[in-house]
Every structure is written in structure tokens, then in C-alpha cells.
N, C-alpha and C. Protein backbone atom coordinates (compact mmCIF):
# COMPACT_ATOMS: atom_id res chain seq x y z
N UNK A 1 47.79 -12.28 -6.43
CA UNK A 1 46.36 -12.52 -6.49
C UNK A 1 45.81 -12.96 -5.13
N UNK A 2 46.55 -13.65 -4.44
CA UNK A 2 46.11 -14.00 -2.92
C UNK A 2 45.91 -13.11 -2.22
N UNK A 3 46.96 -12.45 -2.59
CA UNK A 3 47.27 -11.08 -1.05
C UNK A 3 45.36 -10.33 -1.53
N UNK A 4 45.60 -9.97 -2.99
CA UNK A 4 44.01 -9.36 -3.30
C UNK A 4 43.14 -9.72 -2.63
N UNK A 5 43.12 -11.08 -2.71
CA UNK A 5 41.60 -12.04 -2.73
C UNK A 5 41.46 -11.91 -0.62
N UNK A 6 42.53 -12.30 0.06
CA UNK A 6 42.78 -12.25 1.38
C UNK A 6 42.26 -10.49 1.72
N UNK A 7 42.87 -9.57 1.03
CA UNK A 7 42.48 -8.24 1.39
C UNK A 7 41.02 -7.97 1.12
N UNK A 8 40.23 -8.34 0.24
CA UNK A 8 38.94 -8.21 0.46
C UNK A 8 38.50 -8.37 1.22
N UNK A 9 38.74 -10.07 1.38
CA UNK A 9 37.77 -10.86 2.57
C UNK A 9 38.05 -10.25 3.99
N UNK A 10 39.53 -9.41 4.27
CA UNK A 10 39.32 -9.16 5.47
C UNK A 10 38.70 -7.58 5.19
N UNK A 11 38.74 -7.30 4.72
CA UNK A 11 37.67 -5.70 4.47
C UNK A 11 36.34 -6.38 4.10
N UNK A 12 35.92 -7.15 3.97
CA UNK A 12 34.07 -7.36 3.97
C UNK A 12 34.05 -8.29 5.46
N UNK A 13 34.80 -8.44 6.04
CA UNK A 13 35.03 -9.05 7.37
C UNK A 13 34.88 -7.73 8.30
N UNK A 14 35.49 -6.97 8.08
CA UNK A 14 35.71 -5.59 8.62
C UNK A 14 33.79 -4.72 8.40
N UNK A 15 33.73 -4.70 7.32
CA UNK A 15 32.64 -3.90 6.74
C UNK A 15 31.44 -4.65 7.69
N UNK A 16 31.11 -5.69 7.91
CA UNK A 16 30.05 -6.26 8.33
C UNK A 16 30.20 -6.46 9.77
N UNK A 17 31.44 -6.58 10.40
CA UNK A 17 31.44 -6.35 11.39
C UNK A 17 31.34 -4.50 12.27
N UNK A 18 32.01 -4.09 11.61
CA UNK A 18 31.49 -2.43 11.86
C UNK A 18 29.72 -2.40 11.58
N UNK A 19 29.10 -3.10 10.86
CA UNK A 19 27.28 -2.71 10.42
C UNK A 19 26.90 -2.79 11.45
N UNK A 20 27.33 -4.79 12.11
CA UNK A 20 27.24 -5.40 13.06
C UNK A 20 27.08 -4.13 14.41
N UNK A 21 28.12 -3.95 14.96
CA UNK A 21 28.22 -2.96 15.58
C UNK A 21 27.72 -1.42 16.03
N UNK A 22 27.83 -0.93 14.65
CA UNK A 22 26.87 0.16 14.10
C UNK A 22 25.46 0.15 14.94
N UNK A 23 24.69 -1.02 14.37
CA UNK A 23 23.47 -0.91 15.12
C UNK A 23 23.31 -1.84 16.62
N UNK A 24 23.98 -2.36 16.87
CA UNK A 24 24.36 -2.69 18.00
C UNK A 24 22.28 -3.63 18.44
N UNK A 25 21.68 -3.75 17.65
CA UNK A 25 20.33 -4.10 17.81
C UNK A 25 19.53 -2.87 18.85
N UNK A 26 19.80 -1.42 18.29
CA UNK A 26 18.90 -0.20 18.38
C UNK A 26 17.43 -0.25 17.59
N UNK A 27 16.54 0.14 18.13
CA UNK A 27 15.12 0.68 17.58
C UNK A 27 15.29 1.87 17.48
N UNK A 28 16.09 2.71 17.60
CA UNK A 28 16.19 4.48 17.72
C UNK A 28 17.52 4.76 17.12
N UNK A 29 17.52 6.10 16.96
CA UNK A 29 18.56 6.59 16.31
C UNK A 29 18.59 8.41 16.54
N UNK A 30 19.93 9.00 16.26
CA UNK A 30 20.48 9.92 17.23
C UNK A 30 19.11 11.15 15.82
N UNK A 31 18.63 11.64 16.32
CA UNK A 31 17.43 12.78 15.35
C UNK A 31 16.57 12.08 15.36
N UNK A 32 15.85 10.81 15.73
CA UNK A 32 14.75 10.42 16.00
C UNK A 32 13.78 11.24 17.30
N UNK A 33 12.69 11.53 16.94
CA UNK A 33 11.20 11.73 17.98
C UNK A 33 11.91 10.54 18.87
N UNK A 34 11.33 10.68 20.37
CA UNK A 34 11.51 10.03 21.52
C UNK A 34 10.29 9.33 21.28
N UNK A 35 10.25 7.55 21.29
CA UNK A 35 9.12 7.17 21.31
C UNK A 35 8.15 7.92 22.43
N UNK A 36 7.42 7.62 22.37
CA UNK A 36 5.93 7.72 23.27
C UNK A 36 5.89 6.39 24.11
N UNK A 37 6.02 7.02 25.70
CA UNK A 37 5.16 5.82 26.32
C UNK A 37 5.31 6.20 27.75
N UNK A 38 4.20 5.49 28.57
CA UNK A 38 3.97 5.96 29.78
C UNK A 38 4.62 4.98 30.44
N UNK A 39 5.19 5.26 32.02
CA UNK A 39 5.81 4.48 33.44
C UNK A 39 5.24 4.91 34.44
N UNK A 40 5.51 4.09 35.63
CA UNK A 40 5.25 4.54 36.82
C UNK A 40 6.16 5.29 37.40
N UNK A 41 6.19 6.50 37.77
CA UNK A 41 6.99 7.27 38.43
C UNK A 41 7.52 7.49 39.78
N UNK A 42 6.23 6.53 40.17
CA UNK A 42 6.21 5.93 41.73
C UNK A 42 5.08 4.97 41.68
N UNK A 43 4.96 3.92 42.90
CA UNK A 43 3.98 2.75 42.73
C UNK A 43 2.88 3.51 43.14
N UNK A 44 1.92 3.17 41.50
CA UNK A 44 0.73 3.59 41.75
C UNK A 44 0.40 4.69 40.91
N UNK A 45 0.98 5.54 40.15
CA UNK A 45 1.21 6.63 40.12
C UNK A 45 1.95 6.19 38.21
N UNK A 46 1.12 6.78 37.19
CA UNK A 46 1.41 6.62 36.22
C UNK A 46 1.68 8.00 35.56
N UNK A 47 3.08 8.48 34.43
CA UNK A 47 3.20 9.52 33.58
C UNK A 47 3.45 8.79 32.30
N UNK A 48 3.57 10.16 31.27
CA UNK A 48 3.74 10.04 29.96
C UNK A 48 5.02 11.08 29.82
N UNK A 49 5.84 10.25 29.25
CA UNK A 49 7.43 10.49 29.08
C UNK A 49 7.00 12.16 28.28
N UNK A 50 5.61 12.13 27.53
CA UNK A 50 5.59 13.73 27.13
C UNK A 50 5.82 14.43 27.95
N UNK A 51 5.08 14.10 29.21
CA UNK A 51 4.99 14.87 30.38
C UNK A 51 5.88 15.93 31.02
N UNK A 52 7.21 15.59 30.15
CA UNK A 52 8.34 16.03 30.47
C UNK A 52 9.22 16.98 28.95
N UNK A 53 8.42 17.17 27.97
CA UNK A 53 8.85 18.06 27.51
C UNK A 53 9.32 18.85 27.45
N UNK A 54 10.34 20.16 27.00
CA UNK A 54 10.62 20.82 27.77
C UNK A 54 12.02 20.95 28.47
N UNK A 55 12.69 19.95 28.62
CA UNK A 55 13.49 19.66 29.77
C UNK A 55 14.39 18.37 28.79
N UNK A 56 15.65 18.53 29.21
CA UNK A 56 16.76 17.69 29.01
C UNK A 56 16.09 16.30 29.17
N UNK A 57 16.39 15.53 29.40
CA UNK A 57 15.58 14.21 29.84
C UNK A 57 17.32 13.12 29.52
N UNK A 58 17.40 12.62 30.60
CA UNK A 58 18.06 11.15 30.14
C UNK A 58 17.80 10.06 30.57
N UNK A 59 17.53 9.00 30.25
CA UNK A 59 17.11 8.09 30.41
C UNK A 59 17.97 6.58 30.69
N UNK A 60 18.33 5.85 31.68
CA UNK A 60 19.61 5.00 31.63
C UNK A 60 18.63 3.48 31.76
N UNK A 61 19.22 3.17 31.00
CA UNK A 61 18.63 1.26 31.04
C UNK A 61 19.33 0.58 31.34
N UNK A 62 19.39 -0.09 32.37
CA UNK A 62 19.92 -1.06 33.15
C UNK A 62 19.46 -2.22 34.03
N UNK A 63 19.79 -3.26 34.34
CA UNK A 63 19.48 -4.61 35.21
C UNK A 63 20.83 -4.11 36.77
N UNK A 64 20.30 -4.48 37.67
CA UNK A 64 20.22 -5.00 39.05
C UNK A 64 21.88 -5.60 39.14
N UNK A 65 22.05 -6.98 38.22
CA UNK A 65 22.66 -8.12 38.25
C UNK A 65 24.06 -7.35 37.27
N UNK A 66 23.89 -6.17 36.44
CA UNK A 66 24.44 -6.30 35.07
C UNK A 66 26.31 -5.47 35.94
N UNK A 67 27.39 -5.84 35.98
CA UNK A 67 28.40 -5.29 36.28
C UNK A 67 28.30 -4.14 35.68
N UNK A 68 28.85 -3.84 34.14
CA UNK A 68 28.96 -2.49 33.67
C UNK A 68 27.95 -1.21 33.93
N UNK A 69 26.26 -1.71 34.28
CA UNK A 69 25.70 -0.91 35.09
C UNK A 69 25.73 -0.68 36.29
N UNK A 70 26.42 -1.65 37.18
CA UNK A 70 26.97 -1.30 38.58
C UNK A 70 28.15 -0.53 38.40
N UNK A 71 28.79 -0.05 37.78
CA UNK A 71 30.29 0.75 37.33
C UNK A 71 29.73 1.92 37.12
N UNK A 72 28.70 2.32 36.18
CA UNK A 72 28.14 3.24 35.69
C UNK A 72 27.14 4.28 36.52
N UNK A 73 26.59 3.46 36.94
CA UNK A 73 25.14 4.40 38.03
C UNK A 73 25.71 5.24 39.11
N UNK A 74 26.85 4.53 40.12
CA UNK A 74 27.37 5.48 41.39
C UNK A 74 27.86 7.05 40.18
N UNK A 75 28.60 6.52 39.20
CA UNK A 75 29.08 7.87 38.56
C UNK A 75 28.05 8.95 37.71
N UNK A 76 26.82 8.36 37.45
CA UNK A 76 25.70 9.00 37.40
C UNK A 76 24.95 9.93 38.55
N UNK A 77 25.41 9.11 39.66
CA UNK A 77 24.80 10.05 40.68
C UNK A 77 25.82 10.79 41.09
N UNK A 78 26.87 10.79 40.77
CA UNK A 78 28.07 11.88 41.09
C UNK A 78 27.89 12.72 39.91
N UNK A 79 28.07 12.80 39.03
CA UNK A 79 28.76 13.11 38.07
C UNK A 79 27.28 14.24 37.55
N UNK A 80 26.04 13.45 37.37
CA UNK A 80 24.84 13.90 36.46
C UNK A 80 24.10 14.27 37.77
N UNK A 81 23.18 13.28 38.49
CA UNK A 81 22.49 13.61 39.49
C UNK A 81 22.51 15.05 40.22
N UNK A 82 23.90 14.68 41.19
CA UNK A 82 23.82 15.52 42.26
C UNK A 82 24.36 16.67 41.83
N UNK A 83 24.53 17.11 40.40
CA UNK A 83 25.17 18.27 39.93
C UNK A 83 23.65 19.24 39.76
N UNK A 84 22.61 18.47 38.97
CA UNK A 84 21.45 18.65 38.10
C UNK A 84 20.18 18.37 38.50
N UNK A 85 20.36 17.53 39.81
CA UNK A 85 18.83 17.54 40.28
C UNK A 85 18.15 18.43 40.74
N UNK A 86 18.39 19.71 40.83
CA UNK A 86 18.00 21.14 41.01
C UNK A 86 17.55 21.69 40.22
N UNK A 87 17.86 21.49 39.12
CA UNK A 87 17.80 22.12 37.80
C UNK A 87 16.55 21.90 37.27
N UNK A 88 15.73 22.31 36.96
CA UNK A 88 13.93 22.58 36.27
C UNK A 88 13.88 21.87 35.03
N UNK A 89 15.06 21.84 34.63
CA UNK A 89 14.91 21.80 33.08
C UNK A 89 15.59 20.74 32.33
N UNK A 90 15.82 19.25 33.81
CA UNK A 90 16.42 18.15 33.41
C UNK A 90 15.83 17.16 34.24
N UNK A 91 15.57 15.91 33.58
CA UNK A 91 14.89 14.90 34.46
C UNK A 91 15.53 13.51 33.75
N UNK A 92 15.81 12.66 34.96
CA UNK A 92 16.67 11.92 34.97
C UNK A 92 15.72 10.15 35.38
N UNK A 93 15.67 9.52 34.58
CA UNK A 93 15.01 7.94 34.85
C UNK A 93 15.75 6.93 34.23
N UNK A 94 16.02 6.04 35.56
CA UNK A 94 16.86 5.01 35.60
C UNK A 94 15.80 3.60 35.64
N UNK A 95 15.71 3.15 34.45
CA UNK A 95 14.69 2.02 34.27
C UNK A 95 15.33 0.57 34.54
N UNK A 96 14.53 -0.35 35.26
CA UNK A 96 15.94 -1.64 35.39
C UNK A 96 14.75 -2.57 34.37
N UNK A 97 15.81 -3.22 33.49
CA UNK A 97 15.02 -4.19 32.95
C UNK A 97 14.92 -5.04 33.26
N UNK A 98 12.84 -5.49 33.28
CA UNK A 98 12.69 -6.49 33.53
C UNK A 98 12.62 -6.81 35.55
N UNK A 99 12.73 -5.79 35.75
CA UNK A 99 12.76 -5.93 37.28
C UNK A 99 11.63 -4.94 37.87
N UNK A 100 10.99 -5.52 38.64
CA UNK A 100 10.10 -4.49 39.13
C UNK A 100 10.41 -3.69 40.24
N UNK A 101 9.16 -3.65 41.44
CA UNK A 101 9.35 -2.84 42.51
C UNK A 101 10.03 -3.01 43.50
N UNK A 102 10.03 -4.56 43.47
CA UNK A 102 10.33 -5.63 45.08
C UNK A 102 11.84 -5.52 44.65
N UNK A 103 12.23 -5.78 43.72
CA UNK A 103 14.17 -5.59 43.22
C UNK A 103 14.53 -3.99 43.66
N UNK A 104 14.22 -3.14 42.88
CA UNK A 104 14.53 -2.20 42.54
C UNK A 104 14.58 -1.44 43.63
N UNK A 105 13.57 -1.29 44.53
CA UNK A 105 13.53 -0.38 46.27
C UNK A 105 14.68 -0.87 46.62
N UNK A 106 14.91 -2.17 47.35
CA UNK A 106 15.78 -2.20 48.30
C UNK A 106 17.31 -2.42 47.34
N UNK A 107 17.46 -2.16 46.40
CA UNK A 107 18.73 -2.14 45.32
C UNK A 107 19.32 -0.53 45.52
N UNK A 108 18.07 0.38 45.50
CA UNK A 108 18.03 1.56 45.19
C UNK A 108 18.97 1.97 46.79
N UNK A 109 18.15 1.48 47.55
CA UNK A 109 18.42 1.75 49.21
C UNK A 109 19.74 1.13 49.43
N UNK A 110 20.22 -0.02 49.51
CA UNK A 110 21.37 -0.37 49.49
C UNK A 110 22.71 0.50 48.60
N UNK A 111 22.24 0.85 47.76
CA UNK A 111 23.54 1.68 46.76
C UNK A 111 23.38 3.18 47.16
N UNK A 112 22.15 3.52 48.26
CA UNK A 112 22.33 5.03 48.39
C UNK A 112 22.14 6.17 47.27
N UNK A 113 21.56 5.16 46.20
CA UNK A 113 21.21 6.35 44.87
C UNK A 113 19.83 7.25 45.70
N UNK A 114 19.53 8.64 44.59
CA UNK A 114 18.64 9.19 45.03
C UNK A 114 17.99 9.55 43.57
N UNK A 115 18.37 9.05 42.39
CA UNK A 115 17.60 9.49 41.56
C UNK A 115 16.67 8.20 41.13
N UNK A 116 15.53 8.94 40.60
CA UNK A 116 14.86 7.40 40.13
C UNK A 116 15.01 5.89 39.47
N UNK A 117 14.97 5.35 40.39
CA UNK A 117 15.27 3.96 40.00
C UNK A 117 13.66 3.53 39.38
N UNK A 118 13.09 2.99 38.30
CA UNK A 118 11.70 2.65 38.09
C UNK A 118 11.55 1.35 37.40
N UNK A 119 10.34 0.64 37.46
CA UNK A 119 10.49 -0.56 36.89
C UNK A 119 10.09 -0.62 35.10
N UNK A 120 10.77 -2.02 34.68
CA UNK A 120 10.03 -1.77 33.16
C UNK A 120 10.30 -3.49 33.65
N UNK A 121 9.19 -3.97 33.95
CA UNK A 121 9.13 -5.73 34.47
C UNK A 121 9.16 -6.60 32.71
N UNK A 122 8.39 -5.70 31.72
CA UNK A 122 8.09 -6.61 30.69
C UNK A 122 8.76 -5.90 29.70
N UNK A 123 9.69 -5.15 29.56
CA UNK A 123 10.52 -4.49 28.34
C UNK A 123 10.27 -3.49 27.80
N UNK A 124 8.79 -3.27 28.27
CA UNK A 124 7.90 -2.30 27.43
C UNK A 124 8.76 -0.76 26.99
N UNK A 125 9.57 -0.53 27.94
CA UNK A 125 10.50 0.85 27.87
C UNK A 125 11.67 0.48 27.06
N UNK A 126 12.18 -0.37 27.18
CA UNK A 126 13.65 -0.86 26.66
C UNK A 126 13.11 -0.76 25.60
N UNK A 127 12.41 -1.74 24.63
CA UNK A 127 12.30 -2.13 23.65
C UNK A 127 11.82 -1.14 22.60
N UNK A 128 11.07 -0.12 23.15
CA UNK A 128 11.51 1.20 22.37
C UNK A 128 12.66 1.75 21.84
N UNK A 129 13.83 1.44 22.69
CA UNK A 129 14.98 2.09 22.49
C UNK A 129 15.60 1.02 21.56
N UNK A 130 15.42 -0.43 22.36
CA UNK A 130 17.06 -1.49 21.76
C UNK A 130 15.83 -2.52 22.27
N UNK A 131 16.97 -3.57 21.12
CA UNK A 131 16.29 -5.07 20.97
C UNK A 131 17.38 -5.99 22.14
N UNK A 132 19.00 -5.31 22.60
CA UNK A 132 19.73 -6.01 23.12
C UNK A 132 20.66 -5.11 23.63
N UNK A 133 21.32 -5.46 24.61
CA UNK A 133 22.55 -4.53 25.57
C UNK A 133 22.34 -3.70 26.63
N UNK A 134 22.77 -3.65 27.65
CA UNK A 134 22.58 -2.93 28.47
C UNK A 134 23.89 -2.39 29.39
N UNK A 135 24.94 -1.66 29.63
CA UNK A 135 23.64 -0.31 30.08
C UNK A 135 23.39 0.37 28.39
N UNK A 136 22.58 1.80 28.65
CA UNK A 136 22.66 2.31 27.40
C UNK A 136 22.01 3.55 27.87
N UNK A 137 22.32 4.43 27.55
CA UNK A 137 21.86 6.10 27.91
C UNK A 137 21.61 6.30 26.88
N UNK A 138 20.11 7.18 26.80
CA UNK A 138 19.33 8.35 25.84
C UNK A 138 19.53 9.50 26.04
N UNK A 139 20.06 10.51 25.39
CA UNK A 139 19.66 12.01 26.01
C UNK A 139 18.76 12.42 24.85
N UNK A 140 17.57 12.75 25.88
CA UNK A 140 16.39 13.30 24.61
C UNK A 140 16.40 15.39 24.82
N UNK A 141 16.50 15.32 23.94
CA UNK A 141 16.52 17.59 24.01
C UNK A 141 15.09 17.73 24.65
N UNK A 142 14.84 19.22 25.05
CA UNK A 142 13.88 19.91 24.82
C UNK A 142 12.52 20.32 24.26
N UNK A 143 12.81 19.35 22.76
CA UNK A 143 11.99 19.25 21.64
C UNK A 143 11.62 18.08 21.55
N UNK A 144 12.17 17.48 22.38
CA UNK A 144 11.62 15.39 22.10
C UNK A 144 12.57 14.91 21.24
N UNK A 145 13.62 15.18 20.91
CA UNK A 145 14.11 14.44 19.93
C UNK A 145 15.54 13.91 20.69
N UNK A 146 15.97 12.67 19.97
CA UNK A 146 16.85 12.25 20.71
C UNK A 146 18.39 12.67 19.85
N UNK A 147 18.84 13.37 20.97
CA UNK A 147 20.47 13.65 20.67
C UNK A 147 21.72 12.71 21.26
N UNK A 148 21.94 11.69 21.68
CA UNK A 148 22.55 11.01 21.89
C UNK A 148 22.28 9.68 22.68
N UNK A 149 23.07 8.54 21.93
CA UNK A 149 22.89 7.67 22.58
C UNK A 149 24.26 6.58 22.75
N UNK A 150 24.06 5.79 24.12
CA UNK A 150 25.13 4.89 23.98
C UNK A 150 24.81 3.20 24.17
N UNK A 151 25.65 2.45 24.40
CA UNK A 151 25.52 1.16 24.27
C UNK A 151 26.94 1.02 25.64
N UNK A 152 26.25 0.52 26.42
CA UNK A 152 27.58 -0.42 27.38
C UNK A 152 27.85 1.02 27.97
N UNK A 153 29.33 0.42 28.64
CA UNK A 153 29.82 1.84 29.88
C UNK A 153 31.32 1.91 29.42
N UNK A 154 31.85 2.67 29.03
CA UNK A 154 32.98 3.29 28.20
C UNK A 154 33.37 4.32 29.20
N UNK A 155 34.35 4.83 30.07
CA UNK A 155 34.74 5.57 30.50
C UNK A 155 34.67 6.77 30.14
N UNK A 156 35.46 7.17 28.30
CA UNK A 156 35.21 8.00 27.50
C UNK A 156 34.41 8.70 26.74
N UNK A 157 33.26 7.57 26.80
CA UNK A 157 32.32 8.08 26.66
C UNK A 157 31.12 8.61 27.38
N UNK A 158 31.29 7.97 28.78
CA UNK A 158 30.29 8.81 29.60
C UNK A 158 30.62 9.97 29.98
N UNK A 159 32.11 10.55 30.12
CA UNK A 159 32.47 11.83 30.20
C UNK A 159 31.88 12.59 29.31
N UNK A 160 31.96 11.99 27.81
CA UNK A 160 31.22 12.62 26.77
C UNK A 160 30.14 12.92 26.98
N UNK A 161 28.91 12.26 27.20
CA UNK A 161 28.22 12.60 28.20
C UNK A 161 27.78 13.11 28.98
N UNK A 162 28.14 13.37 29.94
CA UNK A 162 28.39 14.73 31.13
C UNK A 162 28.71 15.87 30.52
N UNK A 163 29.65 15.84 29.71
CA UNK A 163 29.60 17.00 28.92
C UNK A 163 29.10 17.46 28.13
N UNK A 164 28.37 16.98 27.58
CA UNK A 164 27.16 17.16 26.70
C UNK A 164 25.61 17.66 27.42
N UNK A 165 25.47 16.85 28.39
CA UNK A 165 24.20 17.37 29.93
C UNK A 165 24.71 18.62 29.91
N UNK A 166 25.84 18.71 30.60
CA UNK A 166 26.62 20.08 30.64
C UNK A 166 26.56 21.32 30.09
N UNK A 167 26.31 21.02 28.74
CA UNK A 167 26.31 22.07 27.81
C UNK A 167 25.04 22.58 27.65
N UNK A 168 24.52 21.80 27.35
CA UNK A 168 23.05 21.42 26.85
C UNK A 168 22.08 22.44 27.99
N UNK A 169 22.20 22.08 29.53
CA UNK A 169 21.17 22.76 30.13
C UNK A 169 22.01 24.05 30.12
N UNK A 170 22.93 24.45 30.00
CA UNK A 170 23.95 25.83 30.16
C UNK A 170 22.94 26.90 29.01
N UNK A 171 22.59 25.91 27.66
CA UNK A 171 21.65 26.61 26.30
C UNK A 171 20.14 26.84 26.62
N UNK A 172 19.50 25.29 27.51
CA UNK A 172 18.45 25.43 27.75
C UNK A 172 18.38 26.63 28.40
N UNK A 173 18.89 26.63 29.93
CA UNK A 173 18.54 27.90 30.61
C UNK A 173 19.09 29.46 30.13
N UNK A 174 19.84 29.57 29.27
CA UNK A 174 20.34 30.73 28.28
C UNK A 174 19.09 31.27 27.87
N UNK A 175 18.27 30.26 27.35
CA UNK A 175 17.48 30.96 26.66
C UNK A 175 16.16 30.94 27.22
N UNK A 176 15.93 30.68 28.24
CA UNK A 176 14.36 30.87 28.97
C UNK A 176 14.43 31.96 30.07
């Protein structure tokens, strides 16, 4: 009767910690519409994430300070960037949370990135996506809808990743 009573509790231990996890404190989910909302694309200079319809879109959320997004971004600009920034039919925004212009320029300049680094000073972008965690990649399709997402920097899974960009504009441009 113990061993029973012990095997539950660690399977509803299990169960709630996987929920736990599961949502990781997301506002979005993988077949969700891409919220709606506008950034600066440069200072001064405002778009609407519609704006970009059409086109692969990924989106990376990250802080300045955060290690696992310092692990993550150089291999973004290897890996995604400098493969795809040519490409018509993919657009790439790297939002830092909570940090504005005065962080983000000379962060951008020091690490030698070349894809957009942009500010979200008050959450306004994050909090569309997630209530907590960072880093975390969106890939939104063609259609606005979001086909993948992650939480943190996983080796295995950002390959996943790349391979998925990979595929993805290989279909987009197939068919235009």
C-alpha cells in the first residue's frame, strides 16, 4: 500500500511539474496569429510587425546581462543571419528586454552583430509572447501564424531551429 500511495505522489509530482514546464509562463502558443504590435526599427522610425507579412519572421528576446543569450546570439548571426540576410522572404528582430537605445547600440557594436538589435524598454513586445524567461525564439510563417517556439538556449534545439528557417524559406521561395 505504501509503494501505491508513494507512486502516485511521485506521478502527480511529475504531472505538475511537466504543466509547470509545459507553459513555461507563455502568452502564445505554436498555431497561434502573431500578436499585433508596432517597434522601432530604427530611432525614430516606427513599423507594424504586419508590415512584414509575407516573409519568415523570427523574432529573439533577450537582455544585454542574460549569459544563455550571450551563448545564443553570436550563433544566430552565424548560423541564421549571415546565411539569410539576403533572402526577401525572412526578417530577423532581436528585441532586448527592457533595454533601450543607449544599451543596445554600443552592445550591438561591441559583439560585431549586424542583425537588428531593437529596444522593448517597457515589455511591451515580450509580454505578448511570455510573462517570464529569456532567451526565447518565435518563428512566425508567411501567414502570421506562429510555428515554433522556444524557451532558454538548448544546443539541440537551436539546431532544430536552423533547420526549420532552413526548410521553411527553401518552401517559401519554391513557391513564389
Amino acid at each position: 500500500m505504501k509503494k501505491i500511495f508513494l507512486s502516485l505522489i511521485i506521478s502527480l509530482f511529475c504531472i505538475t511539474a511537466f504543466a509547470q514546464n509545459e507553459d513555461e509562463g507563455t502568452n502564445t502558443k505554436i498555431g497561434d496569429n502573431a500578436p499585433a504590435f508596432s517597434f522601432e526599427i530604427e530611432k525614430g522610425k516606427t513599423v507594424n510587425i504586419s508590415d512584414y507579412k509575407g516573409k519568415l519572421i523570427l523574432i529573439n528576446l533577450f537582455a544585454t546581462w542574460c549569459p544563455p543569450c550571450n551563448t545564443e546570439l553570436p550563433l544566430a548571426q552565424k548560423e541564421i543571419w549571415d546565411k539569410h540576410k539576403a533572402d526577401k522572404n525572412f526578417a530577423f528582430f532581436v528585441f532586448g528586454r527592457e533595454e533601450g537605445w543607449d544599451k543596445l547600440t554600443p552592445y550591438k557594436s561591441k559583439k560585431e552583430f549586424t542583425f537588428p538589435i531593437l529596444p522593448d524598454l517597457d515589455r511591451n513586445i515580450f509580454s505578448k509572447f511570455a510573462k517570464q524567461s529569456i532567451p526565447r525564439n518565435i518563428l512566425i510563417d508567411e501567414n502570421g501564424k506562429i510555428i515554433y517556439q522556444s524557451i532558454g538556449y538548448e544546443d539541440k534545439e537551436f539546431k532544430a531551429l536552423v533547420k526549420l528557417i532552413d526548410t521553411k524559406l527553401k518552401s517559401i521561395s519554391a513557391t513564389k
